[in-house]
C-alpha atoms as a PDB file:
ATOM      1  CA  UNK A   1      97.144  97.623  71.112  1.00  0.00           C
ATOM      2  CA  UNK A   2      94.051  97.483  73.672  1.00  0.00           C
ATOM      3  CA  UNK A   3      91.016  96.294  73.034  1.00  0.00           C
ATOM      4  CA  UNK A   4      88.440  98.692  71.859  1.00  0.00           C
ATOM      5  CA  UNK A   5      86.142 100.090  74.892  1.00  0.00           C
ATOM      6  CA  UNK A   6      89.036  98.729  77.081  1.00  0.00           C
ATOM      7  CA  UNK A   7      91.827 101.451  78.648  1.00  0.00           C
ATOM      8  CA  UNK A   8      95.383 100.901  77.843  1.00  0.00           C
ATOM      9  CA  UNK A   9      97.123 101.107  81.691  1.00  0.00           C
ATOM     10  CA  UNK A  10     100.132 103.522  81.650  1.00  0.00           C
ATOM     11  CA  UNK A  11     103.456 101.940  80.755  1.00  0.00           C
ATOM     12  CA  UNK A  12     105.963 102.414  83.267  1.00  0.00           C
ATOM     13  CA  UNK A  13     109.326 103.591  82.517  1.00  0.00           C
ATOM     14  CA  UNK A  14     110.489 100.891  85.298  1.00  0.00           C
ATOM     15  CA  UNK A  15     109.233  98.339  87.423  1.00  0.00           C
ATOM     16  CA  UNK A  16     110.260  98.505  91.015  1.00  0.00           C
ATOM     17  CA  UNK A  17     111.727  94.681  91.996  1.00  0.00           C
ATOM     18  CA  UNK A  18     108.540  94.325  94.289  1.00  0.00           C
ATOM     19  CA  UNK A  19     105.078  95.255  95.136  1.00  0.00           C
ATOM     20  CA  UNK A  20     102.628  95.555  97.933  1.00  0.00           C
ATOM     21  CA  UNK A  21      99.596  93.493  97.905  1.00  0.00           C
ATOM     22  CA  UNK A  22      96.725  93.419 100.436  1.00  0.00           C
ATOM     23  CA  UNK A  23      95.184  90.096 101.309  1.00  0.00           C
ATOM     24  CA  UNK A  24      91.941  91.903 101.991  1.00  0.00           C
ATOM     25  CA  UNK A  25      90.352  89.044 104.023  1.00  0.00           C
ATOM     26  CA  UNK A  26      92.652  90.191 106.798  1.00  0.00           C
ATOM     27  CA  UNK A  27      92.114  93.695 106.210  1.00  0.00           C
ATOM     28  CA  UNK A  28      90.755  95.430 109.210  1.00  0.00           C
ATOM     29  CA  UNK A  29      90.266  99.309 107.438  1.00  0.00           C
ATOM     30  CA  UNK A  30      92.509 100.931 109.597  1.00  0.00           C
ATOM     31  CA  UNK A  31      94.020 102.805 107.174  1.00  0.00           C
ATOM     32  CA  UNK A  32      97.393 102.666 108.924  1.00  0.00           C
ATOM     33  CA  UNK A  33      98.910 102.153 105.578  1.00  0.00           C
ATOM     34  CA  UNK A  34      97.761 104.952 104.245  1.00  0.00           C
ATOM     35  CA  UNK A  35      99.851 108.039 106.496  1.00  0.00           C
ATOM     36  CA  UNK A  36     102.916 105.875 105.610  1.00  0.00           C
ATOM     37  CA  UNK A  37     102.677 105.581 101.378  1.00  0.00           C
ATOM     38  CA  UNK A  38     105.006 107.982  99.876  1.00  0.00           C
ATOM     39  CA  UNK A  39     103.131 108.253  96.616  1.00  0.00           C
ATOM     40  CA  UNK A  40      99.355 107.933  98.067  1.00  0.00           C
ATOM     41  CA  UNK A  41      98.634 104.405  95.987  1.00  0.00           C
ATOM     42  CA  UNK A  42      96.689 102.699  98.248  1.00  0.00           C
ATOM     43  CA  UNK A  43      92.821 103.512  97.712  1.00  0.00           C
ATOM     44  CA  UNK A  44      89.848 102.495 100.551  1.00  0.00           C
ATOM     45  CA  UNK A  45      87.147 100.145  99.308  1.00  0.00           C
ATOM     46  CA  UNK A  46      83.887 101.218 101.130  1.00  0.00           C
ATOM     47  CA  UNK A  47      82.023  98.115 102.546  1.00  0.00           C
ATOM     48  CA  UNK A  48      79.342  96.046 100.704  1.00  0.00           C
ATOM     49  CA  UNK A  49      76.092  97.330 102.388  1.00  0.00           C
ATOM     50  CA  UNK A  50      77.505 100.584 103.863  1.00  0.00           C
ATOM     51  CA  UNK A  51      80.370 102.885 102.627  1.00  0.00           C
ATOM     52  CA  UNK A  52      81.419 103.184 105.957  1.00  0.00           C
ATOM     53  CA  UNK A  53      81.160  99.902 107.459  1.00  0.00           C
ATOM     54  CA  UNK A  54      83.607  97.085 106.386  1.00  0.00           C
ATOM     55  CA  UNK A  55      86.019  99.024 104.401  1.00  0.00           C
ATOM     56  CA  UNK A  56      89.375  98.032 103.179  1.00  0.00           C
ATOM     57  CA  UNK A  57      92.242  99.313 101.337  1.00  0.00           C
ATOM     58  CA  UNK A  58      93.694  98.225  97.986  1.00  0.00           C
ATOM     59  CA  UNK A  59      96.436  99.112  96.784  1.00  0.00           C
ATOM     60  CA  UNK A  60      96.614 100.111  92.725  1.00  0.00           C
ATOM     61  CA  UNK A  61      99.862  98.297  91.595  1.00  0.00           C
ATOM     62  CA  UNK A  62     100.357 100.522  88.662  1.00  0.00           C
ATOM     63  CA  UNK A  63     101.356 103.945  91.323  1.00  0.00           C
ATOM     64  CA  UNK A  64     103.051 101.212  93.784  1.00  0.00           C
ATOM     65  CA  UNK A  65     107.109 102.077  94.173  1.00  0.00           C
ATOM     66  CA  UNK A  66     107.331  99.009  96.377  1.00  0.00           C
ATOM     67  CA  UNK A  67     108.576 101.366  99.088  1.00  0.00           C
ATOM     68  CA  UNK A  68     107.634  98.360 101.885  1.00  0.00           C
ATOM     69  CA  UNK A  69     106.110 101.292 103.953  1.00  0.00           C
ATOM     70  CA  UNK A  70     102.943  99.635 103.717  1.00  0.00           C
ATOM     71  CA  UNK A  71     103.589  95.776 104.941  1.00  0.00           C
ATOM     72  CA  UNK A  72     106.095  97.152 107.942  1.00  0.00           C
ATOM     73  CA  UNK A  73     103.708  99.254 109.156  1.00  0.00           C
ATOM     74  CA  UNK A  74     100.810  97.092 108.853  1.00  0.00           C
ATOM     75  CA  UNK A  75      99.006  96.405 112.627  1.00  0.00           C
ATOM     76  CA  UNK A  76      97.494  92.845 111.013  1.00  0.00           C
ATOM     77  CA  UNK A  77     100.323  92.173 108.882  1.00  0.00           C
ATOM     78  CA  UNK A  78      97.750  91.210 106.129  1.00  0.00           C
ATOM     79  CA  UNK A  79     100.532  93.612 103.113  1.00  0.00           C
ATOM     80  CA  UNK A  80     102.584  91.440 101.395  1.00  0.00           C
ATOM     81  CA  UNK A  81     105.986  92.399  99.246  1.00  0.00           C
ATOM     82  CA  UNK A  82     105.950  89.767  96.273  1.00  0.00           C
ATOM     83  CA  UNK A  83     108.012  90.176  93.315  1.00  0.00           C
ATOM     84  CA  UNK A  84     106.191  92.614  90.430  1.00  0.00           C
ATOM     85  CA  UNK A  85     105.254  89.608  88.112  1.00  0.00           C
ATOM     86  CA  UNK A  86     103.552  87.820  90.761  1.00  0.00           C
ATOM     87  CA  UNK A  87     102.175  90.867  92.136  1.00  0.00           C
ATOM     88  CA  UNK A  88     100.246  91.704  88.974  1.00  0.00           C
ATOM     89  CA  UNK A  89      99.399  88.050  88.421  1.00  0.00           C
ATOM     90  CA  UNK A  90      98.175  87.259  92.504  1.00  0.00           C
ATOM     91  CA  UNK A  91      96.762  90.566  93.711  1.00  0.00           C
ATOM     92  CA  UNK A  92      93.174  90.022  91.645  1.00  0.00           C
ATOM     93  CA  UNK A  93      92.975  86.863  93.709  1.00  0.00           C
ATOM     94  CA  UNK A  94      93.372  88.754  97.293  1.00  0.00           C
ATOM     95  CA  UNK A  95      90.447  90.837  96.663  1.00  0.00           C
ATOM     96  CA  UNK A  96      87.294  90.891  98.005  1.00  0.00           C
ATOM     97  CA  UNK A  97      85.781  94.056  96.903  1.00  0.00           C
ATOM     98  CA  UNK A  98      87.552  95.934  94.708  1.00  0.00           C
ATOM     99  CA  UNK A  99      87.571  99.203  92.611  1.00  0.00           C
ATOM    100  CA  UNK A 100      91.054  99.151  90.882  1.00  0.00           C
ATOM    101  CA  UNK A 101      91.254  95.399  88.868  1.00  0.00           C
ATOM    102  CA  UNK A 102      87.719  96.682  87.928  1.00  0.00           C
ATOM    103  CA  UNK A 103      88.579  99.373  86.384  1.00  0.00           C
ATOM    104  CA  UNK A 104      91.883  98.656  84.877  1.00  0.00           C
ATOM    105  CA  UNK A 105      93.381  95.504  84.025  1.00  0.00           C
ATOM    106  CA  UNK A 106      96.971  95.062  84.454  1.00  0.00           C
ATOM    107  CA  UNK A 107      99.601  94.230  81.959  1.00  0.00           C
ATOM    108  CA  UNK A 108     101.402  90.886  81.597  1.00  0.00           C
ATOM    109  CA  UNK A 109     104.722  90.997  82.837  1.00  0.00           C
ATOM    110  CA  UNK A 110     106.907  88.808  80.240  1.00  0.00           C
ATOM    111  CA  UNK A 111     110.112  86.993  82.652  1.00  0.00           C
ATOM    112  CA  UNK A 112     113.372  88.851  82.030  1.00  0.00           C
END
């Protein structure tokens, strides 16, 4: 049961193997990523004094099919593939600026 004041995050029927995570400190904003995600789960983060200065992109873990579109395509390489638990645990941690871990925290993912 969630907290109260706190939203539950959609359960997922499965959990794909893997799933992108941006290291935003090597994000550049140039939403390459973006033409190539087949379910449209990676979000722009507008910059810290200017919306349209110093963006990044983010990627909400909870629409992520771990397709790997993302980290091939990638000009800076900064979209890494790491296994779902880690994922959920490690992306918080690559963040910079963020709007998804914000708004949503992510479930636990007990070890098979």
């Amino acid at each position: 049961m969630a907290k109260p004041g706190v939203e539950k995050p959609p359960d997922r029927k499965r959990w794909p193997k893997q799933l992108a995570v941006v290291d935003q400190a090597g994000c550049t904003g140039c939403e390459v990523c973006l033409e190539f995600c087949p379910v449209d789960c990676i979000d722009i983060v507008p910059g810290e004094s200017d919306p349209d200065v110093g963006k990044v992109v983010e990627i909400d873990l909870m629409e992520c099919v771990g397709c790997t579109l993302c980290a091939v395509y990638c000009p800076w390489e900064t979209i890494d593939m790491l296994p779902a638990a880690e994922a959920l645990e490690m992306a918080p941690h690559y963040t910079q600026r963020t709007r998804v871990y914000a708004d949503k925290p992510y479930p636990v993912m007990e070890p098979a």
